[in-house]
N, C-alpha and C. Protein backbone atom coordinates (compact mmCIF):
# COMPACT_ATOMS: atom_id res chain seq x y z
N UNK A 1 -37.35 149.56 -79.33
CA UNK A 1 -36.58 150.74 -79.70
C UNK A 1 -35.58 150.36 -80.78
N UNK A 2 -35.52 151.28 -81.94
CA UNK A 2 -34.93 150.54 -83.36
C UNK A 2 -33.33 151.60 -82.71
N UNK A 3 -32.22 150.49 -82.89
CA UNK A 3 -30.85 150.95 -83.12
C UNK A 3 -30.95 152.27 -83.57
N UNK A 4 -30.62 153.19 -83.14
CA UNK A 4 -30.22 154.68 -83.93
C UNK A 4 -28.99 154.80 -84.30
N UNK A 5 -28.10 155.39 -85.33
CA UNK A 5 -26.86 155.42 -85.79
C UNK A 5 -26.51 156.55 -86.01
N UNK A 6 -25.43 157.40 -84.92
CA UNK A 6 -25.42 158.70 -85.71
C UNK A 6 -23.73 159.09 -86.21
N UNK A 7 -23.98 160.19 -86.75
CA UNK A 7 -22.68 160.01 -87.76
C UNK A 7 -21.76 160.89 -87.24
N UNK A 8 -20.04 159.92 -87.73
CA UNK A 8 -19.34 160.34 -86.30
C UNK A 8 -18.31 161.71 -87.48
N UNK A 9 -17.95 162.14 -87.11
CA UNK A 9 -17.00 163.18 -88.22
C UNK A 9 -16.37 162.25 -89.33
N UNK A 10 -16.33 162.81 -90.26
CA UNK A 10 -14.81 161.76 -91.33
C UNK A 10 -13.75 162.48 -90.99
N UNK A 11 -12.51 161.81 -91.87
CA UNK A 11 -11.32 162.31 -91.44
C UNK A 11 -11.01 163.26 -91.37
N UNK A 12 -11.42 163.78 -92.55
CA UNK A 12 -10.72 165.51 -92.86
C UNK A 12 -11.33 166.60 -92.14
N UNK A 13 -12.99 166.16 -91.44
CA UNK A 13 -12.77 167.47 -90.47
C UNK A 13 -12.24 167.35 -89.42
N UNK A 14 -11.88 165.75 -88.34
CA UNK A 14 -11.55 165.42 -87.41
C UNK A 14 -9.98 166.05 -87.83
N UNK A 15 -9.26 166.09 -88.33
CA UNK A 15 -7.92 166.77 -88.86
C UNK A 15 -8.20 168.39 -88.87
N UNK A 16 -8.69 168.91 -88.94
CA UNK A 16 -9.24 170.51 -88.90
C UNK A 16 -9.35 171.14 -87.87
N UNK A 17 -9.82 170.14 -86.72
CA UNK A 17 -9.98 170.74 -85.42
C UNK A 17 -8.98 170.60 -84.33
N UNK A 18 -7.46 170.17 -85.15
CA UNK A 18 -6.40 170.89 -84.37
C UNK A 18 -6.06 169.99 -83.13
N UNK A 19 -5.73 170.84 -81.94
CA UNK A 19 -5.37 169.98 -80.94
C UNK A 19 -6.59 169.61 -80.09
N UNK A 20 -6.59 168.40 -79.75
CA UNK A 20 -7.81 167.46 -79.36
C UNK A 20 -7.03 167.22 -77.80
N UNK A 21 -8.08 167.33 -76.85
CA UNK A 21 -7.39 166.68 -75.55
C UNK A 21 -8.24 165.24 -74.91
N UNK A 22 -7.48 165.08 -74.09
CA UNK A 22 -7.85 163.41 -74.08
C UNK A 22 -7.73 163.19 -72.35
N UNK A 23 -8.92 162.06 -72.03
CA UNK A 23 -8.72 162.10 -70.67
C UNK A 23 -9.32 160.86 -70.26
N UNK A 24 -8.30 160.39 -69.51
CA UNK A 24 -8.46 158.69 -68.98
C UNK A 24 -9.69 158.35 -68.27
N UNK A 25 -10.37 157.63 -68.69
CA UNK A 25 -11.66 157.28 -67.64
C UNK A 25 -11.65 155.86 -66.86
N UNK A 26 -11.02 155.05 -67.91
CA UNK A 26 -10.68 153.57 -67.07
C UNK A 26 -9.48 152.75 -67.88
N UNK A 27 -8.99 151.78 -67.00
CA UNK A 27 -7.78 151.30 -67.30
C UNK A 27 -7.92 150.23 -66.59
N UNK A 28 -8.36 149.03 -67.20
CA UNK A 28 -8.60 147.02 -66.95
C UNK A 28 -7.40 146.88 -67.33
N UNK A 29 -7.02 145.92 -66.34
CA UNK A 29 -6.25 144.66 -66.23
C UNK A 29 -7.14 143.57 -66.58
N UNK A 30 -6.55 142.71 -67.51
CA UNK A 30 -7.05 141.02 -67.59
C UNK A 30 -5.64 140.20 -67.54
N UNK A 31 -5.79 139.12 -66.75
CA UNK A 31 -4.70 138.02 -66.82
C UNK A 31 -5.54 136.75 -67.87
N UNK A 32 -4.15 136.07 -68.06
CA UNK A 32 -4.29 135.31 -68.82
C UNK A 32 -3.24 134.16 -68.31
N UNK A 33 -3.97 132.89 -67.77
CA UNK A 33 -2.80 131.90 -66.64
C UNK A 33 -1.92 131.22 -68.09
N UNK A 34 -0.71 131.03 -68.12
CA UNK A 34 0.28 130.37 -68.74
C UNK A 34 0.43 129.36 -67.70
N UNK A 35 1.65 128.48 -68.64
CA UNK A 35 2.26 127.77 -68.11
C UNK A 35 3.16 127.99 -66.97
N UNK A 36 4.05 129.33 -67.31
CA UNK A 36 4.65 130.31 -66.59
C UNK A 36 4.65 130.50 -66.07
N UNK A 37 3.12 130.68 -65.16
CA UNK A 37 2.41 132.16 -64.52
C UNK A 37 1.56 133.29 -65.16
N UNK A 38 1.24 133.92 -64.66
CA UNK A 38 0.03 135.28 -65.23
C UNK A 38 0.67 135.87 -66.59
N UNK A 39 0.03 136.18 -67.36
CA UNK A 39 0.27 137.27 -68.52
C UNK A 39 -0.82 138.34 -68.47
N UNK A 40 -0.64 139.48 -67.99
CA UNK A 40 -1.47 140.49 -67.81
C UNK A 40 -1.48 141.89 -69.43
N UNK A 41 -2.52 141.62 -69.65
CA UNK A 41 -2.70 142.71 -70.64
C UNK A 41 -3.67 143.60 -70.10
N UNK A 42 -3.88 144.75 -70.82
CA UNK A 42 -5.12 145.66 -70.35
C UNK A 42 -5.62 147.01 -71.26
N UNK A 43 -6.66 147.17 -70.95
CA UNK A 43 -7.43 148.05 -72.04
C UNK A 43 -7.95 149.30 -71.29
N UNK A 44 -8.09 150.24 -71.84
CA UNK A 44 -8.13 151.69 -71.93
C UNK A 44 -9.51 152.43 -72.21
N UNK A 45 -10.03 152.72 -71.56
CA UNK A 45 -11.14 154.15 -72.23
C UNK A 45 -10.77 155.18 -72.10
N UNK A 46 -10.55 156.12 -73.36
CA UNK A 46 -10.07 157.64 -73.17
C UNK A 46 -11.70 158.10 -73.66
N UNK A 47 -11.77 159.33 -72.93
CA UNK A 47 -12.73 160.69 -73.38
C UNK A 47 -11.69 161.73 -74.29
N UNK A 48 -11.99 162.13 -75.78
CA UNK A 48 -11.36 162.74 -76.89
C UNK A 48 -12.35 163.90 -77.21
N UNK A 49 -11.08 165.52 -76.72
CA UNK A 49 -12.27 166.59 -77.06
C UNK A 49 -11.95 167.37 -77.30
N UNK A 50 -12.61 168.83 -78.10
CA UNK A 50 -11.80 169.98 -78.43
C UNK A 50 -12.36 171.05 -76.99
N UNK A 51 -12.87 170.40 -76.23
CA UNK A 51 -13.70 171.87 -75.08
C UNK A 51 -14.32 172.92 -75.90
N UNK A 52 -15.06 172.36 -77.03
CA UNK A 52 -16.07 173.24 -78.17
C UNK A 52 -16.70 173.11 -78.86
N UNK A 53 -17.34 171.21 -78.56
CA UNK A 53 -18.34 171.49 -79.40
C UNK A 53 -17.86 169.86 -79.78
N UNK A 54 -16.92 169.15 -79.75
CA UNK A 54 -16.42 168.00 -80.53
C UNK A 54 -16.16 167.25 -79.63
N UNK A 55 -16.65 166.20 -79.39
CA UNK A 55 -16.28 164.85 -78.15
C UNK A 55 -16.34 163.51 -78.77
N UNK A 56 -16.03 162.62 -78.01
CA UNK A 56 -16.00 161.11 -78.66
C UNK A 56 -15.01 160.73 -77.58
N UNK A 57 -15.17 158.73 -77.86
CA UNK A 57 -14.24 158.04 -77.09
C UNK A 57 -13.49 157.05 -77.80
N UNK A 58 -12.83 156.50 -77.36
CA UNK A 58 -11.76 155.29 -77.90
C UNK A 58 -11.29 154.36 -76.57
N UNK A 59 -10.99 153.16 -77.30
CA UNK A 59 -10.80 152.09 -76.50
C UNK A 59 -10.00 151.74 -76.93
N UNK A 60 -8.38 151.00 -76.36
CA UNK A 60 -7.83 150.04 -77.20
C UNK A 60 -7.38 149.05 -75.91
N UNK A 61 -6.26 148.04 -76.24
CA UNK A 61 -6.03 146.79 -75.80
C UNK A 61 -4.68 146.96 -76.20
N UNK A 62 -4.02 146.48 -75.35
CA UNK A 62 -2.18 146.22 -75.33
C UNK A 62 -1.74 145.35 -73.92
N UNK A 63 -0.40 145.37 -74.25
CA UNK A 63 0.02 143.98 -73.31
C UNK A 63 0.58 145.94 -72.02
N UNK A 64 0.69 146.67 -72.67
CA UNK A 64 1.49 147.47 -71.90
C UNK A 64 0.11 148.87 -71.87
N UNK A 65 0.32 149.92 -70.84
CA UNK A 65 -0.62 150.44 -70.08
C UNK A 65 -0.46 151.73 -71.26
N UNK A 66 0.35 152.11 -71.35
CA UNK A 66 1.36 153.38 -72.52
C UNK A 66 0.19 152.85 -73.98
N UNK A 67 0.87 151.83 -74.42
CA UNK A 67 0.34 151.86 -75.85
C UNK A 67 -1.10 151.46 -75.50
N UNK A 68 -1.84 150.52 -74.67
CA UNK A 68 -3.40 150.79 -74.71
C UNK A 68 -4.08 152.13 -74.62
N UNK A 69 -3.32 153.23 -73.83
CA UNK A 69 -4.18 154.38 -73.78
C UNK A 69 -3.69 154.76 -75.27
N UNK A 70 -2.47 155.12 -75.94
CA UNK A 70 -2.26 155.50 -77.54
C UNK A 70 -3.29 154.90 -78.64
N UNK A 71 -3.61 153.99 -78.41
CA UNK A 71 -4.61 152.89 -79.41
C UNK A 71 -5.94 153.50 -79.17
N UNK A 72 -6.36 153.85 -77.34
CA UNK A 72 -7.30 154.26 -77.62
C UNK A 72 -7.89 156.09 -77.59
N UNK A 73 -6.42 156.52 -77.75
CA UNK A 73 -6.51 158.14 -78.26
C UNK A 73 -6.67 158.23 -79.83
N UNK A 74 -6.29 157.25 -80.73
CA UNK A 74 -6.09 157.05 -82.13
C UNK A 74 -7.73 156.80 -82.03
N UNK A 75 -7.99 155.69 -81.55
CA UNK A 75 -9.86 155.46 -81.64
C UNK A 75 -10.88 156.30 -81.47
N UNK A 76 -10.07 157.38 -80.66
CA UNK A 76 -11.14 158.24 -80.15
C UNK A 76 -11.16 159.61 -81.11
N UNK A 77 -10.24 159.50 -82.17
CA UNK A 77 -10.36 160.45 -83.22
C UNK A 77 -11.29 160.01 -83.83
N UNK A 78 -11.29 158.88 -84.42
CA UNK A 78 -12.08 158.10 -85.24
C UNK A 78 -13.75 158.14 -84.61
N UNK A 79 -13.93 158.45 -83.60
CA UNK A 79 -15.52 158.41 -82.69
C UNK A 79 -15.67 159.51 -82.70
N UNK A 80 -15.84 160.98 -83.36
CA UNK A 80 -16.07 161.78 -82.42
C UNK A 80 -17.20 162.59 -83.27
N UNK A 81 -18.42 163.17 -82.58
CA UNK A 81 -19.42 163.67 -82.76
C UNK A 81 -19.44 165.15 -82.12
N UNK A 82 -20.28 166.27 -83.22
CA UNK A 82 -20.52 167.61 -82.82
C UNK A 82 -21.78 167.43 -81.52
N UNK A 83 -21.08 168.44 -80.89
CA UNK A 83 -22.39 168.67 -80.17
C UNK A 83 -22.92 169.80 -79.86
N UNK A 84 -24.56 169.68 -80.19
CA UNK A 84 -24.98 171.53 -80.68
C UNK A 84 -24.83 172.14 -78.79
N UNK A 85 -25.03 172.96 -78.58
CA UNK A 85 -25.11 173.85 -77.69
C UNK A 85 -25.29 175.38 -77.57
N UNK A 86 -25.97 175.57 -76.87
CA UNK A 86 -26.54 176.70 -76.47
C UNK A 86 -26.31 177.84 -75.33
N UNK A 87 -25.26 178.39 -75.41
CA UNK A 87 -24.56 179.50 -74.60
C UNK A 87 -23.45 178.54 -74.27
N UNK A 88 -23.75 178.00 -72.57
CA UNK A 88 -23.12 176.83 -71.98
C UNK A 88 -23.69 175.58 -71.85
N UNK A 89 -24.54 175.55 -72.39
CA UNK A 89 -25.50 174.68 -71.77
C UNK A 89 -26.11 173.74 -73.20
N UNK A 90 -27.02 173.01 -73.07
CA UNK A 90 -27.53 172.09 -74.07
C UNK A 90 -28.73 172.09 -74.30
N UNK A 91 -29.40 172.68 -75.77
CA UNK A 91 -30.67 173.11 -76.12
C UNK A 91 -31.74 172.18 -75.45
N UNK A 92 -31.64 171.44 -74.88
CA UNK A 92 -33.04 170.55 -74.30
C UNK A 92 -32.73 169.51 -73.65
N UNK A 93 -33.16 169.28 -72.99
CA UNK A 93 -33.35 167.83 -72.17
C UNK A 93 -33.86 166.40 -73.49
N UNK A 94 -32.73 165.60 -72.72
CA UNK A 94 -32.69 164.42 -73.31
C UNK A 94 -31.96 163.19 -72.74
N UNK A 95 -32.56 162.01 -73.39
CA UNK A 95 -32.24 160.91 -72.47
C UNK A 95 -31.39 159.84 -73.32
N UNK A 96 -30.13 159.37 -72.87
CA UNK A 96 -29.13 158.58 -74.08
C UNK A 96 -29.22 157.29 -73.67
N UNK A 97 -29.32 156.42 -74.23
CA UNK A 97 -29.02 155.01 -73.81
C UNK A 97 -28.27 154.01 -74.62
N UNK A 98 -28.01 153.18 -74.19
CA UNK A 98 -26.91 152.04 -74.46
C UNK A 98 -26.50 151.32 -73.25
N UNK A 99 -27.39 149.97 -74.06
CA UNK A 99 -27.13 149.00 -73.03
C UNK A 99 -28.14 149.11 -71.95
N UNK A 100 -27.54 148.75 -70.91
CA UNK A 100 -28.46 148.57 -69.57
C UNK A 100 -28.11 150.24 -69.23
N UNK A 101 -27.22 151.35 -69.63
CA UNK A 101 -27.40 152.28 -69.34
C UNK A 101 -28.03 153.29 -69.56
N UNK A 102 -28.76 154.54 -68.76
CA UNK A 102 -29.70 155.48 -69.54
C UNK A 102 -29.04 156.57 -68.45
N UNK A 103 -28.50 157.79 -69.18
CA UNK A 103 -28.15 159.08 -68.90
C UNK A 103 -29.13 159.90 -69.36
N UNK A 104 -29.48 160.83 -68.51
CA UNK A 104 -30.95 161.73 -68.57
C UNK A 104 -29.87 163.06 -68.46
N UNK A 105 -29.80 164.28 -69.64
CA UNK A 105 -29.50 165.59 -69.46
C UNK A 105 -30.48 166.57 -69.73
N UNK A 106 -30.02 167.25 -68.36
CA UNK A 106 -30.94 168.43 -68.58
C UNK A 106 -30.20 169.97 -68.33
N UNK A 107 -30.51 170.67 -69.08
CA UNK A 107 -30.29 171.99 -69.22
C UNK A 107 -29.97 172.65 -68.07
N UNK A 108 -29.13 174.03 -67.78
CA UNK A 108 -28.82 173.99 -66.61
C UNK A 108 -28.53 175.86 -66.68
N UNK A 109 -28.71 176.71 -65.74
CA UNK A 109 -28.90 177.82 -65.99
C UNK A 109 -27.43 177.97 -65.74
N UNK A 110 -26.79 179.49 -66.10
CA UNK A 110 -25.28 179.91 -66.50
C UNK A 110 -25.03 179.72 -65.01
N UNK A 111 -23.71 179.70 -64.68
CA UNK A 111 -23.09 179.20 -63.19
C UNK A 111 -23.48 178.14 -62.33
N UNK A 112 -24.32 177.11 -63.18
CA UNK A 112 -24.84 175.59 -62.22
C UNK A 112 -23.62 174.56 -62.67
N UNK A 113 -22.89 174.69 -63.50
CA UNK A 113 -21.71 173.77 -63.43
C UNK A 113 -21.96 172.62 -63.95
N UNK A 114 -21.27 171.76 -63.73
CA UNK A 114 -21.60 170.33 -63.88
C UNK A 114 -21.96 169.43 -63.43
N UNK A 115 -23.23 168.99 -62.98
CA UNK A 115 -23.49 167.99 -62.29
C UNK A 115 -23.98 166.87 -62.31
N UNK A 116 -22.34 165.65 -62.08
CA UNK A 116 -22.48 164.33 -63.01
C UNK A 116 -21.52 163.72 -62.55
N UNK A 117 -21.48 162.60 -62.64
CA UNK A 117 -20.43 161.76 -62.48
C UNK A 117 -19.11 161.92 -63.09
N UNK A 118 -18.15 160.95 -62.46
CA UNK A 118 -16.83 160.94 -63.20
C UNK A 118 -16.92 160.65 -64.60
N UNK A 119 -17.77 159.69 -64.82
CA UNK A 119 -17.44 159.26 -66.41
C UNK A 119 -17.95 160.18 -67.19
N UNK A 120 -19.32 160.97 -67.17
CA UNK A 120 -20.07 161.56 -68.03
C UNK A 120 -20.07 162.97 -67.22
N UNK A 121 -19.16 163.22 -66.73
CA UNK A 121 -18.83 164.70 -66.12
C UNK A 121 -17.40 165.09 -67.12
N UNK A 122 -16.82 164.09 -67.62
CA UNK A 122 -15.67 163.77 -68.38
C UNK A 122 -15.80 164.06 -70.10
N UNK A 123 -17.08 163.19 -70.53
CA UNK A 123 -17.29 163.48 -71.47
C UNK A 123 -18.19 165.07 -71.99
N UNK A 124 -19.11 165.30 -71.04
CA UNK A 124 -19.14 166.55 -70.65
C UNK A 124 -18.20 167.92 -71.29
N UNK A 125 -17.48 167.43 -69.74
CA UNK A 125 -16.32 168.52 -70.05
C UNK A 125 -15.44 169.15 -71.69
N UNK A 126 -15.65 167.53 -71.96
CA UNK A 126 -14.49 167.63 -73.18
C UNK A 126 -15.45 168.26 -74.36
N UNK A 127 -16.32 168.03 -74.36
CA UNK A 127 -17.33 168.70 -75.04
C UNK A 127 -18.02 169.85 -75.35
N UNK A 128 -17.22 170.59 -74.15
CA UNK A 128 -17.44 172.10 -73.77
C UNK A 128 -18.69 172.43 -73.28
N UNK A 129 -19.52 171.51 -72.53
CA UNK A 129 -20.79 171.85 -72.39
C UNK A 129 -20.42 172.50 -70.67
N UNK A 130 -20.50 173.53 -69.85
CA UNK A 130 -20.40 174.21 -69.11
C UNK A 130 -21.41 173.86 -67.58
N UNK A 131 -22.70 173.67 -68.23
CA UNK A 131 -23.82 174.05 -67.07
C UNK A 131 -24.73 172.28 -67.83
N UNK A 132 -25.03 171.73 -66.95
CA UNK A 132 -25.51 170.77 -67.15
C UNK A 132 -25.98 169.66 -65.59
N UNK A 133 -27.23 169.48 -65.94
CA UNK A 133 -27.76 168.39 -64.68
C UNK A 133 -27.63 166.98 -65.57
N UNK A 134 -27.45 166.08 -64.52
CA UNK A 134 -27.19 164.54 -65.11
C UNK A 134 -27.61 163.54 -64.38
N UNK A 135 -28.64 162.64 -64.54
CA UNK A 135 -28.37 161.15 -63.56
C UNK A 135 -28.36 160.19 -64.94
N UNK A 136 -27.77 159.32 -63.99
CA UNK A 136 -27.00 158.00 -64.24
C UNK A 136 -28.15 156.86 -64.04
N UNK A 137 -28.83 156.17 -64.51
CA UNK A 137 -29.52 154.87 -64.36
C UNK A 137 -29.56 153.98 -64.82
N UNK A 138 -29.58 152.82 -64.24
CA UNK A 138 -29.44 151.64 -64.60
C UNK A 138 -27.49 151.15 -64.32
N UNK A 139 -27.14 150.01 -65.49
CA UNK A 139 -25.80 150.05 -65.30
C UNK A 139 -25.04 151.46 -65.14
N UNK A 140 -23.57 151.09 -64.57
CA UNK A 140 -22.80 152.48 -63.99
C UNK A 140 -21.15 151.86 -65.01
N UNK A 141 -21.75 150.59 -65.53
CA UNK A 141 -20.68 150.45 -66.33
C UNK A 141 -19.59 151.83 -67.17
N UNK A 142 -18.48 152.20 -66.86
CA UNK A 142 -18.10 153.46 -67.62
C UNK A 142 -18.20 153.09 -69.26
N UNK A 143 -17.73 152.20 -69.59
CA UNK A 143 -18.13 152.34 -70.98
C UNK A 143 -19.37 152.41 -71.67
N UNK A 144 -20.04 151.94 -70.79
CA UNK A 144 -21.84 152.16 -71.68
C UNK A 144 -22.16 153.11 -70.95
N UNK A 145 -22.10 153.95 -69.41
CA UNK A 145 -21.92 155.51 -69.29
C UNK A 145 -21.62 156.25 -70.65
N UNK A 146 -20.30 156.25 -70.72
CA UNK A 146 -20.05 156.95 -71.87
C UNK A 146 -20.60 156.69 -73.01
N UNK A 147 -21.01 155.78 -73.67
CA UNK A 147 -21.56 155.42 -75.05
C UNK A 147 -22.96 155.73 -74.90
N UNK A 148 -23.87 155.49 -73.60
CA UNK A 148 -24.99 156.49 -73.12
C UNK A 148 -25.11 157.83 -73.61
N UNK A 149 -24.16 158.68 -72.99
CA UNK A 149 -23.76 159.94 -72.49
C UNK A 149 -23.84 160.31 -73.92
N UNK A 150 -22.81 160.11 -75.24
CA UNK A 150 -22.79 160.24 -76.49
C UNK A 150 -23.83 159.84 -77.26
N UNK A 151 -24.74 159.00 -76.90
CA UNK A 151 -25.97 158.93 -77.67
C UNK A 151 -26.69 159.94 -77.59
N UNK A 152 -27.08 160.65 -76.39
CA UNK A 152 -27.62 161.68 -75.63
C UNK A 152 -27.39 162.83 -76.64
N UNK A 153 -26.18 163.30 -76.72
CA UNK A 153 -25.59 164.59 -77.21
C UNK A 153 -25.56 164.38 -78.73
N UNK A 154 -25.38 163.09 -79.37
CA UNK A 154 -25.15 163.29 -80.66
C UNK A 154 -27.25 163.88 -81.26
N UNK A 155 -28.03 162.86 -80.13
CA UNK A 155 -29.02 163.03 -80.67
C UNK A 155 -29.92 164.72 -80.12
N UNK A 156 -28.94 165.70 -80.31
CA UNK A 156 -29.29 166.71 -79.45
C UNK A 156 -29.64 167.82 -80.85
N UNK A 157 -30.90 169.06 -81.23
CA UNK A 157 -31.17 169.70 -81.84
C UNK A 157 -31.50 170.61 -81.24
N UNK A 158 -30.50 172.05 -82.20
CA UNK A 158 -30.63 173.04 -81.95
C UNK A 158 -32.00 173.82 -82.56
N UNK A 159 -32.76 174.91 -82.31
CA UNK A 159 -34.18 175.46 -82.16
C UNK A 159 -33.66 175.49 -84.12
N UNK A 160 -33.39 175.98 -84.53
CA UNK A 160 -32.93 176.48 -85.88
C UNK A 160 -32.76 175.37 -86.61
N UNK A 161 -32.06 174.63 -86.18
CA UNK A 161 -31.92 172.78 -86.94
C UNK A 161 -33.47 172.57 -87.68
N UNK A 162 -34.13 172.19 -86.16
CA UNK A 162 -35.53 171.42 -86.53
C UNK A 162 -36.86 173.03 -87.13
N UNK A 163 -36.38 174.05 -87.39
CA UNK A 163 -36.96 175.02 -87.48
C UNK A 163 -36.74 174.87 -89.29
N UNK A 164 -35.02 174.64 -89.45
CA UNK A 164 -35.01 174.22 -90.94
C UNK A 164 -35.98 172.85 -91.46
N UNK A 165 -35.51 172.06 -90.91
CA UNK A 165 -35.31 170.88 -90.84
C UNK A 165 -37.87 170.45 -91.23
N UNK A 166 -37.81 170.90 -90.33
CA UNK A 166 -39.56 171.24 -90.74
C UNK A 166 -40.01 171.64 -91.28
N UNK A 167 -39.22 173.15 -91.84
CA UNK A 167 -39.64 174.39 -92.67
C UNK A 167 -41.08 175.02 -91.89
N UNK A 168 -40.66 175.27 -90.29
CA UNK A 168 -41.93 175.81 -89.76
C UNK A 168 -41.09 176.74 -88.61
N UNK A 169 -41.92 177.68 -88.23
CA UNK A 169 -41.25 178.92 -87.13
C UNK A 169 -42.09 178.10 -85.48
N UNK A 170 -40.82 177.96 -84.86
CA UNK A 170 -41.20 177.58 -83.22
C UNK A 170 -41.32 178.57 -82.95
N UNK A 171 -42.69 178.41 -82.15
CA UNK A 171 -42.41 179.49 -80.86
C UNK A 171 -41.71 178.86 -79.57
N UNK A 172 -41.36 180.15 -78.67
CA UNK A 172 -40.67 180.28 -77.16
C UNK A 172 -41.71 180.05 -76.55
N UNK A 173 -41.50 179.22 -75.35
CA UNK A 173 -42.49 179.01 -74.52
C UNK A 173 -42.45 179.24 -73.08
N UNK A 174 -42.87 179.59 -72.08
CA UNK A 174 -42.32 180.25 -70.79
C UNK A 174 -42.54 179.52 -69.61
């Protein structure tokens, strides 16, 4: 399977879309033995979203709990990908991976909610996707969850996309 790369916003529209909300998914401690005693630093995964369409994550690293999650709300501007959708829900079933992880979404009729884990119920959310089925396989690592989860959605096409995109008329199928 060849690396896929997809493209994350540039600055100036990530600046356009206003107030962005942000939501903690994990928070490591690492020590480090001194002479002293322990020196504990620790790192951050935030989920970064407008609840419409715009999600992404960030990570950062600090000696203090405050500025690692700030470092990785700043990162998570810098990550963030559209995601097409369809009423509430997400034009098709699809499967994201990264790493030892593979997130499988599937489409979900109006009032089925969300059904998914903490990490990718998170990114989800922030994404505005409403109605959605989800499993989790393989690693449960949250960061390759999430970097899963975002492969999934960035690589997601709406009926009209690939309708341009071919220059051919789909049919509906029942």
């Amino acid at each position: 399977m060849s690396k896929e790369r997809f493209q994350f916003l540039d600055r100036a529209e990530a600046e356009k879309l206003g107030e962005l909300k942000e939501e903690r998914i994990k928070v490591n401690r690492s020590a480090k033995v001194v002479k002293g005693g322990r020196r504990f630093s620790f790192s951050a995964l935030t989920v970064v979203g407008n609840q419409d369409g715009v999600v992404g994550y960030g990570f950062g690293k600090a000696k203090e709990i405050p500025m690692a999650m700030q470092k990785a709300f700043k990162d998570g501007k810098k990550h963030l990908v559209r995601v097409p959708r369809v009423e509430t829900t997400i034009p098709h079933e699809i499967e994201g991976r990264f790493g030892a992880s593979k997130v499988r979404l599937v489409p979900a009729a109006a009032g089925t909610g969300i059904i998914a884990g903490g990490t990718v119920r998170a990114v989800l959310e922030l994404a505005g996707v409403k109605d959605v089925l989800t499993k989790a396989y393989g690693s449960t690592n949250p960061i390759n969850l999430v970097k899963a989860t975002l492969n999934g959605l960035a690589r997601l096409r709406r009926r009209e996309d690939v309708e341009a995109l071919r220059d051919v008329r789909l049919e509906v199928q029942n």
